[in-house]
N, C-alpha and C. Protein backbone atom coordinates (compact mmCIF):
# COMPACT_ATOMS: atom_id res chain seq x y z
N UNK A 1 28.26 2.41 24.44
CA UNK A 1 28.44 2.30 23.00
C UNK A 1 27.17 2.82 22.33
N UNK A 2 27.39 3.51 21.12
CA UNK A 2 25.90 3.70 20.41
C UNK A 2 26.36 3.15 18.83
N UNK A 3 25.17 3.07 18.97
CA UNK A 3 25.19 2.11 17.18
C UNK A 3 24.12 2.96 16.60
N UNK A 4 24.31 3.26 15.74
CA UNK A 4 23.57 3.61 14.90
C UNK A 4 22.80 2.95 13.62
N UNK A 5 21.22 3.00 13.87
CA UNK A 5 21.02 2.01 12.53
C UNK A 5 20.75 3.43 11.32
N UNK A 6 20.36 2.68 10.49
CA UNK A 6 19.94 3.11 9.30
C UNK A 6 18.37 2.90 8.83
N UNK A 7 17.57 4.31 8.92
CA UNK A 7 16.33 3.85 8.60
C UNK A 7 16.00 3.64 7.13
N UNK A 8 15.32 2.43 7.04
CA UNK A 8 15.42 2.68 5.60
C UNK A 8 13.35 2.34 5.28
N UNK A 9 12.92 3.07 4.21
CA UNK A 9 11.54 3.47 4.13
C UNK A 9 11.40 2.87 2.44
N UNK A 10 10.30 2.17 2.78
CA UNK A 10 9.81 1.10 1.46
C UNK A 10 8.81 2.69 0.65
N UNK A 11 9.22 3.03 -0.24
CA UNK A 11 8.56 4.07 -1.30
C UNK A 11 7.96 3.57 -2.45
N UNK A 12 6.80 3.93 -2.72
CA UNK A 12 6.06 3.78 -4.03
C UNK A 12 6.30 5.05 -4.59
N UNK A 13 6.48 5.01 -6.29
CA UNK A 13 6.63 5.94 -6.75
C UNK A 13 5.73 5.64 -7.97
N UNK A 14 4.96 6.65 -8.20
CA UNK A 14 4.35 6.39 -9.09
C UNK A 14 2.67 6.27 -9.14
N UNK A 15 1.89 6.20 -9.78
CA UNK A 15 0.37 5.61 -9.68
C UNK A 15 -0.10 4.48 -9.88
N UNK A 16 -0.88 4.08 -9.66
CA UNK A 16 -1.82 2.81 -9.28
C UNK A 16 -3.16 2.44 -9.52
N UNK A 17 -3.55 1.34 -10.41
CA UNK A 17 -4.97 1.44 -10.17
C UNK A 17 -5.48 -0.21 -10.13
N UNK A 18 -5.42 -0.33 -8.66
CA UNK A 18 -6.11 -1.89 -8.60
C UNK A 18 -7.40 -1.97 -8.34
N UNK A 19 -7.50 -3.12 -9.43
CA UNK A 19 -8.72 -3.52 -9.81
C UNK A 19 -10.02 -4.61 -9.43
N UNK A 20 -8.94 -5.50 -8.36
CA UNK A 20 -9.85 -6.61 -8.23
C UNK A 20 -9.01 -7.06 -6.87
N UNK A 21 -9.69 -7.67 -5.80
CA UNK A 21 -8.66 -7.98 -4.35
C UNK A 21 -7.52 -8.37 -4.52
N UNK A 22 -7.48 -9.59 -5.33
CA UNK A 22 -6.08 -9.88 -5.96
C UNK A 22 -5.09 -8.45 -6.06
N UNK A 23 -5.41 -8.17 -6.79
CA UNK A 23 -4.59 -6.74 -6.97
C UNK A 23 -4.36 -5.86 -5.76
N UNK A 24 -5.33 -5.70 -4.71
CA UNK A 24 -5.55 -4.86 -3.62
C UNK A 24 -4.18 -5.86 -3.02
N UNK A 25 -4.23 -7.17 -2.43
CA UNK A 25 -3.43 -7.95 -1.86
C UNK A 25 -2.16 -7.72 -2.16
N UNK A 26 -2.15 -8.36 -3.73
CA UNK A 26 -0.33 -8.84 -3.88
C UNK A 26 0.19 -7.02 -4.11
N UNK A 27 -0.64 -5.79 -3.65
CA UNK A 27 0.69 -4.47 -3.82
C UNK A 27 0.34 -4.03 -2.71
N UNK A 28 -0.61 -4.23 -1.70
CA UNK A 28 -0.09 -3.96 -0.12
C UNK A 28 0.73 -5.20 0.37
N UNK A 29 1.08 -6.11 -0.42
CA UNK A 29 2.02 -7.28 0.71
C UNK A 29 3.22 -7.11 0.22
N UNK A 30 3.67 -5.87 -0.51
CA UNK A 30 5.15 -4.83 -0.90
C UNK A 30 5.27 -4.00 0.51
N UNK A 31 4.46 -3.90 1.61
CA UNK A 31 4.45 -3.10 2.75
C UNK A 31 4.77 -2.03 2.44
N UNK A 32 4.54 -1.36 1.72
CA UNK A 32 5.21 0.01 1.45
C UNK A 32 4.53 0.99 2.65
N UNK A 33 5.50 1.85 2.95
CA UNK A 33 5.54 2.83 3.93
C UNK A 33 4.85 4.09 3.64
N UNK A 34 5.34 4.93 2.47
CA UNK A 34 5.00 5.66 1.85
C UNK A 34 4.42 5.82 -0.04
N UNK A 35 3.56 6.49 -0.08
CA UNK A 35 2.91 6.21 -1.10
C UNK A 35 3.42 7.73 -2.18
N UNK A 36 3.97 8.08 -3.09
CA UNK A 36 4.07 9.45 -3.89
C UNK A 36 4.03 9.10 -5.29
N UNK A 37 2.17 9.49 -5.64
CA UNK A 37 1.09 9.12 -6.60
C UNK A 37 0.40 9.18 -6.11
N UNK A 38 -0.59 8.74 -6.47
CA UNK A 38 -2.09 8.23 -6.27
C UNK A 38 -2.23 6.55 -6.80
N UNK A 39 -3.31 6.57 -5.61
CA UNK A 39 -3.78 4.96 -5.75
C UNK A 39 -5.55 5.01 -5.97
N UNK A 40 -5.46 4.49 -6.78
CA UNK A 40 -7.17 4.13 -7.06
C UNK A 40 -7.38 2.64 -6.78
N UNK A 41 -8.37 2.47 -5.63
CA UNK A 41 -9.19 1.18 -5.90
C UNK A 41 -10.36 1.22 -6.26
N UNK A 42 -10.35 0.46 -7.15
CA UNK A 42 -12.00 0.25 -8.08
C UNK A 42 -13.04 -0.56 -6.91
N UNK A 43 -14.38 0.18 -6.84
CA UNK A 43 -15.28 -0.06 -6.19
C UNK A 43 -15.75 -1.41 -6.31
N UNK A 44 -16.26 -2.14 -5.58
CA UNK A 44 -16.29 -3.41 -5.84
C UNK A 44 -18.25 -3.78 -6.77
N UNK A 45 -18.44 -4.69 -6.74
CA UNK A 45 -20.42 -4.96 -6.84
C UNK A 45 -20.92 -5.17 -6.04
N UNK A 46 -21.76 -5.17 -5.97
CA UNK A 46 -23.30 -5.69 -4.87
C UNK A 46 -22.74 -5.34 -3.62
N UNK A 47 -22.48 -6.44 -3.02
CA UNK A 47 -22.61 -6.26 -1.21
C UNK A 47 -21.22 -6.31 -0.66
N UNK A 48 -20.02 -6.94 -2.01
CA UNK A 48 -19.20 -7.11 -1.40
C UNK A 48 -18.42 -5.83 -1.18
N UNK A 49 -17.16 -6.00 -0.03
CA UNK A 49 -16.21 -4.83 0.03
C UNK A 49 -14.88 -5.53 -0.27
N UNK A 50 -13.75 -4.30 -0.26
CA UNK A 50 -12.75 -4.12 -0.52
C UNK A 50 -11.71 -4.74 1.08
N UNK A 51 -10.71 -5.09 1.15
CA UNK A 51 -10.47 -5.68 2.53
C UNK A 51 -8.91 -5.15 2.22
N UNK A 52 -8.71 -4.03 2.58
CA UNK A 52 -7.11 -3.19 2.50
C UNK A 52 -6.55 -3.48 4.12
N UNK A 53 -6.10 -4.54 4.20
CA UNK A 53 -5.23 -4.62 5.47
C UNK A 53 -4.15 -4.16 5.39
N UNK A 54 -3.75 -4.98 3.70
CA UNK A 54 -2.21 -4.71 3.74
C UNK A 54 -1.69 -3.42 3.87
N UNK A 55 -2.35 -2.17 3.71
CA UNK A 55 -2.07 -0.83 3.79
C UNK A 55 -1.68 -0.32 5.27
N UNK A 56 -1.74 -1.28 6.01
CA UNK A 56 -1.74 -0.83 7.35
C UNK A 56 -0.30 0.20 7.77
N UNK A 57 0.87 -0.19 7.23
CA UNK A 57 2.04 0.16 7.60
C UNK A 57 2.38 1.55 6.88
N UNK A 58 1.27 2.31 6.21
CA UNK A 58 1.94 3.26 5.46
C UNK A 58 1.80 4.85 6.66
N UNK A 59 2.29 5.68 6.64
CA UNK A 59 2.56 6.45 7.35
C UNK A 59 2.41 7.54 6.57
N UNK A 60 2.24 7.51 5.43
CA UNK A 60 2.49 9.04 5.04
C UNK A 60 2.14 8.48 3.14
N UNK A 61 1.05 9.39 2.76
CA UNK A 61 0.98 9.29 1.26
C UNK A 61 -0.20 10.55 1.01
């Protein structure tokens, strides 16, 4: 037997500009796959960094 699934791909459309981790967090935990725009993250102060895990799943932007 073959079954066939259906791939289906989480798309951003559009641009982006997060501003603060909060922001970095709650629009990589949309898992989006592919990105078509641009994304800006704003540089952070002093010593701290930026922590983009949630971006892990994208494949193509």
């Amino acid at each position: 037997m073959l079954v066939q699934q259906d791939l289906i791909i989480k798309i951003f459309i559009g641009d982006v500009v997060l501003t603060t981790q909060t922001e970095v967090d709650d629009f990589g935990k949309n898992n989006y796959e592919k990105i078509e725009g641009n994304v800006f993250i704003a540089p952070t102060t002093g010593s701290q960094s930026r922590v983009i895990k949630h971006f892990k799943n994208l494949f193509e932007f």
